[in-house]
N, C-alpha and C. Protein backbone atom coordinates (compact mmCIF):
# COMPACT_ATOMS: atom_id res chain seq x y z
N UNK A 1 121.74 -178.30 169.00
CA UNK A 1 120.96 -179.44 168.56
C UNK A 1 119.91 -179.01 167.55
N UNK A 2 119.23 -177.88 167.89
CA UNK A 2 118.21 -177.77 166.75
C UNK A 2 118.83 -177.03 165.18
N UNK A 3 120.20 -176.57 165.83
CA UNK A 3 120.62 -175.75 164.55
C UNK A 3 121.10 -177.20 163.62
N UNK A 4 121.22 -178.55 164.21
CA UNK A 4 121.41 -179.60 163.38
C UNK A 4 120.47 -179.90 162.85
N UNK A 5 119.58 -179.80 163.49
CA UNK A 5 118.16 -180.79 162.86
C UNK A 5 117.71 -179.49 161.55
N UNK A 6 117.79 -178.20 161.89
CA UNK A 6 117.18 -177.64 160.96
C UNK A 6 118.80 -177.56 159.41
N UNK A 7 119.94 -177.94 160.12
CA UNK A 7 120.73 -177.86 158.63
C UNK A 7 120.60 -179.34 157.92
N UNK A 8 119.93 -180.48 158.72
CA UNK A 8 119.74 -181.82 158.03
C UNK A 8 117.98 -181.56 157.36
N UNK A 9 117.47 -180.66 157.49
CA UNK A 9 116.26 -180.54 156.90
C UNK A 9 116.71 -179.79 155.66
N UNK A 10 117.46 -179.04 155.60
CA UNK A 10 117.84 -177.93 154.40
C UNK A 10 118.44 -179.14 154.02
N UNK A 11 119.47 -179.38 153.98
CA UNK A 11 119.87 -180.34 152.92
C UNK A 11 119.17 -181.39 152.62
N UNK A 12 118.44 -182.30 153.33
CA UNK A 12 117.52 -182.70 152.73
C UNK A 12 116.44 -182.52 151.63
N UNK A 13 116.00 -181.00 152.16
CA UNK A 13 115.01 -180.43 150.85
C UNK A 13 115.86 -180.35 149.58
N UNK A 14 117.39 -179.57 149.68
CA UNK A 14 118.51 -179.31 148.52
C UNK A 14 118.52 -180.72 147.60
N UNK A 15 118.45 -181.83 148.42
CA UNK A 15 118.42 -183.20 147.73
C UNK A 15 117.53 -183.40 147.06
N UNK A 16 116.31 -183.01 147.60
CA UNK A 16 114.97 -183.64 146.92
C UNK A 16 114.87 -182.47 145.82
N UNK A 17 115.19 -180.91 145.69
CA UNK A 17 115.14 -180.45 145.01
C UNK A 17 116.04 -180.95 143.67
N UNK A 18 117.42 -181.45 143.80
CA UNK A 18 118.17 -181.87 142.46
C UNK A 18 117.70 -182.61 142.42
N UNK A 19 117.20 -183.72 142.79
CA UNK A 19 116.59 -184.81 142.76
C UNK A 19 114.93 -184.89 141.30
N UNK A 20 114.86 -183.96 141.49
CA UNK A 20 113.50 -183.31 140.89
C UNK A 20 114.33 -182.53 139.65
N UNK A 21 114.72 -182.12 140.01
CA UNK A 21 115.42 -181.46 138.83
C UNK A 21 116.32 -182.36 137.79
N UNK A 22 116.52 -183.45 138.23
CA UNK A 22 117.33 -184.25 137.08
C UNK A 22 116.29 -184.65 136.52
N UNK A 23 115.17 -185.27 136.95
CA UNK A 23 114.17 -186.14 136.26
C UNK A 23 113.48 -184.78 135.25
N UNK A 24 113.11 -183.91 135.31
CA UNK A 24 112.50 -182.73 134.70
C UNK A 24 113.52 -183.00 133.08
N UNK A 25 112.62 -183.51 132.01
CA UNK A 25 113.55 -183.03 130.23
C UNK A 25 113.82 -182.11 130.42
N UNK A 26 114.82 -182.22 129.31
CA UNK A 26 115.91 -180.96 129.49
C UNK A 26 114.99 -179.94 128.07
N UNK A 27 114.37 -179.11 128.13
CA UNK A 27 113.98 -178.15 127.09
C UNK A 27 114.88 -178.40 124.96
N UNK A 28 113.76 -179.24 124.51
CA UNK A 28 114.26 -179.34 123.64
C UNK A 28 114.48 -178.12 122.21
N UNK A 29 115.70 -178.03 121.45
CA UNK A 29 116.06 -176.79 121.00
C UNK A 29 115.85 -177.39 119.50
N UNK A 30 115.42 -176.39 118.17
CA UNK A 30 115.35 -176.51 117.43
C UNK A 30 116.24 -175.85 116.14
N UNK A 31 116.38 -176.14 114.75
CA UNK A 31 117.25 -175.57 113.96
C UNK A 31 115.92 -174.28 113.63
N UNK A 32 115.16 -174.94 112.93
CA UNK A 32 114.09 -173.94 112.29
C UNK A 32 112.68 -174.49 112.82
N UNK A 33 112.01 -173.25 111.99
CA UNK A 33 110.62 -173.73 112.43
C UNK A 33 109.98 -175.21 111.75
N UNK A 34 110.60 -175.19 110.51
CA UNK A 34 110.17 -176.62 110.03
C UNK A 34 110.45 -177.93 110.93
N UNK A 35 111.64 -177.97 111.62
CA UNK A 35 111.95 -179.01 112.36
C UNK A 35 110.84 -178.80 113.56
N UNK A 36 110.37 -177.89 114.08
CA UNK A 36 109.31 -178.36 115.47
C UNK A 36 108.29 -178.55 114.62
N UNK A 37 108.35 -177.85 113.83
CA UNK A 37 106.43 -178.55 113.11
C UNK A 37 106.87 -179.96 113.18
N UNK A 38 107.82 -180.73 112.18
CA UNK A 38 108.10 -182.22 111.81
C UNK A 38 107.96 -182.85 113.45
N UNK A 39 108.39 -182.11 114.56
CA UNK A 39 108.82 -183.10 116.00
C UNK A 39 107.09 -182.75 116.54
N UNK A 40 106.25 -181.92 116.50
CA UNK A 40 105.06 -182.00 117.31
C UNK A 40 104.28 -182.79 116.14
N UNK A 41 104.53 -182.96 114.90
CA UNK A 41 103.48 -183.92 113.44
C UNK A 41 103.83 -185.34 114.18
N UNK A 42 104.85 -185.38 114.87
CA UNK A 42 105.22 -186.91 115.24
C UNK A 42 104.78 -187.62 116.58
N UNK A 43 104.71 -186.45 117.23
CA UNK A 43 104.16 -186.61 118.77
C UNK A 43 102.96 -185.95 119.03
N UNK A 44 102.47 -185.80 118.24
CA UNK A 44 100.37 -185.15 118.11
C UNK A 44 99.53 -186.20 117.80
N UNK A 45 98.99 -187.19 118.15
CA UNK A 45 98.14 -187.83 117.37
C UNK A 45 97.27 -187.13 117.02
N UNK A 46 96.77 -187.45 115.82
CA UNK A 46 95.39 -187.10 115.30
C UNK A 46 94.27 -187.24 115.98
N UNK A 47 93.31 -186.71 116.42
CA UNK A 47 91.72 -186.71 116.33
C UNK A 47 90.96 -187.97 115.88
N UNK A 48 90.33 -188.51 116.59
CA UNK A 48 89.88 -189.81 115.17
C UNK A 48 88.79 -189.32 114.49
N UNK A 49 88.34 -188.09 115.40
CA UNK A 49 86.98 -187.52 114.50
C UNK A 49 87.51 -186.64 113.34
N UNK A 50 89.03 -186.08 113.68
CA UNK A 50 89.35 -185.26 112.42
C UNK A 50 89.97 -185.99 111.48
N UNK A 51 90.43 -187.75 111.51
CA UNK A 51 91.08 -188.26 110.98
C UNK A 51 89.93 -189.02 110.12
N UNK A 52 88.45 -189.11 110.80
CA UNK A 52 87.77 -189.84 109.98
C UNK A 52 87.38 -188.65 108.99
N UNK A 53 87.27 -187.57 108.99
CA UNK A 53 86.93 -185.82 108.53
C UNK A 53 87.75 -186.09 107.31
N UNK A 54 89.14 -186.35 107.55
CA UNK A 54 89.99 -186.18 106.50
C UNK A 54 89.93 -187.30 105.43
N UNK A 55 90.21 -188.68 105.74
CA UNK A 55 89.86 -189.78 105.03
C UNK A 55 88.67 -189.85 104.13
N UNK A 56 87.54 -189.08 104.49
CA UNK A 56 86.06 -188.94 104.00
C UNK A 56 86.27 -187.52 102.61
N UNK A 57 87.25 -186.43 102.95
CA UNK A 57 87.65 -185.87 102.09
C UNK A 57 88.30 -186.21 101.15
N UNK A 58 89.60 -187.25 101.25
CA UNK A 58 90.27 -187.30 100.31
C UNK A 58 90.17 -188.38 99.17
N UNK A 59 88.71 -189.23 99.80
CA UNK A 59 88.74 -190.28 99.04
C UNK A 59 89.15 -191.67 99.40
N UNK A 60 88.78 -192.83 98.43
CA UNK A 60 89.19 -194.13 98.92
C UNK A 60 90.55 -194.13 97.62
N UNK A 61 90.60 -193.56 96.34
CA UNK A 61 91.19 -193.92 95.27
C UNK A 61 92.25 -192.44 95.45
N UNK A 62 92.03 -191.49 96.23
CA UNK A 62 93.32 -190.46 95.96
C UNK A 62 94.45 -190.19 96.84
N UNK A 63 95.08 -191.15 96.80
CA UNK A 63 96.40 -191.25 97.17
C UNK A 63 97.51 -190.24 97.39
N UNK A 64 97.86 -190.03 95.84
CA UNK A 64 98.39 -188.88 95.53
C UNK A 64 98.10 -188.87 93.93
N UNK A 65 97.69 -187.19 93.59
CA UNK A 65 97.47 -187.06 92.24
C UNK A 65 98.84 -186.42 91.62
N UNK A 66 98.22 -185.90 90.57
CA UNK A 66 99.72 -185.30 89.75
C UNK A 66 100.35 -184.30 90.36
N UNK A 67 100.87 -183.64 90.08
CA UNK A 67 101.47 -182.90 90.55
C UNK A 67 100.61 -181.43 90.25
N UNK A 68 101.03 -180.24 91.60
CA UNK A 68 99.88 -179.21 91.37
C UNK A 68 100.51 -178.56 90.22
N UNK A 69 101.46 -178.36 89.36
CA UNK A 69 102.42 -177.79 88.68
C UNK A 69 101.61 -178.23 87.11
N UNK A 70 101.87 -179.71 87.10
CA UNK A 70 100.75 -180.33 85.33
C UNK A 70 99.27 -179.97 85.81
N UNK A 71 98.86 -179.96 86.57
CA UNK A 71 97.09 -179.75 87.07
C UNK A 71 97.20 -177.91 86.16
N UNK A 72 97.60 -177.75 86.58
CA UNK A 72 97.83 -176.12 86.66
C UNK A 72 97.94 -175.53 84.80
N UNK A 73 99.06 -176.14 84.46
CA UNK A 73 99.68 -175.93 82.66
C UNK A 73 98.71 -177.21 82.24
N UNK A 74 97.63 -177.81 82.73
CA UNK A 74 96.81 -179.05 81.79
C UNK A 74 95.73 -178.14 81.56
N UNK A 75 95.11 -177.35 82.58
CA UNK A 75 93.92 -176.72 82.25
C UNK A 75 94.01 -174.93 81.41
């Protein structure tokens, strides 16, 4: 009798262990390093204190300027 109760406790735990283990993501794999930079740029929010930091740097009018290439051969 108790060798039942203790093999319905083991399998029980075995259950709750896969059980746990399906819900756990599966470890996501990458090509290069550029692709995890692009997947954590997408799932990082910004700071609002570093986002107001940055906005205050770049201006209300600079969007995007020329290119660093004519900046470079203009001067």
């Amino acid at each position: 009798m108790k060798n039942r109760s203790r093999l319905n406790a083991q399998q029980a735990q075995q259950e709750q262990q896969q059980a746990s283990q399906e819900t756990r993501p599966s470890p996501l794999e990458f090509g290069s390093v550029d692709d995890l930079l692009r997947h954590d740029a997408l799932h990082t929010p910004v700071p609002p204190g570093i986002a107001e930091r940055l906005q205050k740097t770049l201006g209300p009018g600079r969007t995007s300027g020329s290119s660093w290439w004519r900046r470079f051969f203009q001067s």
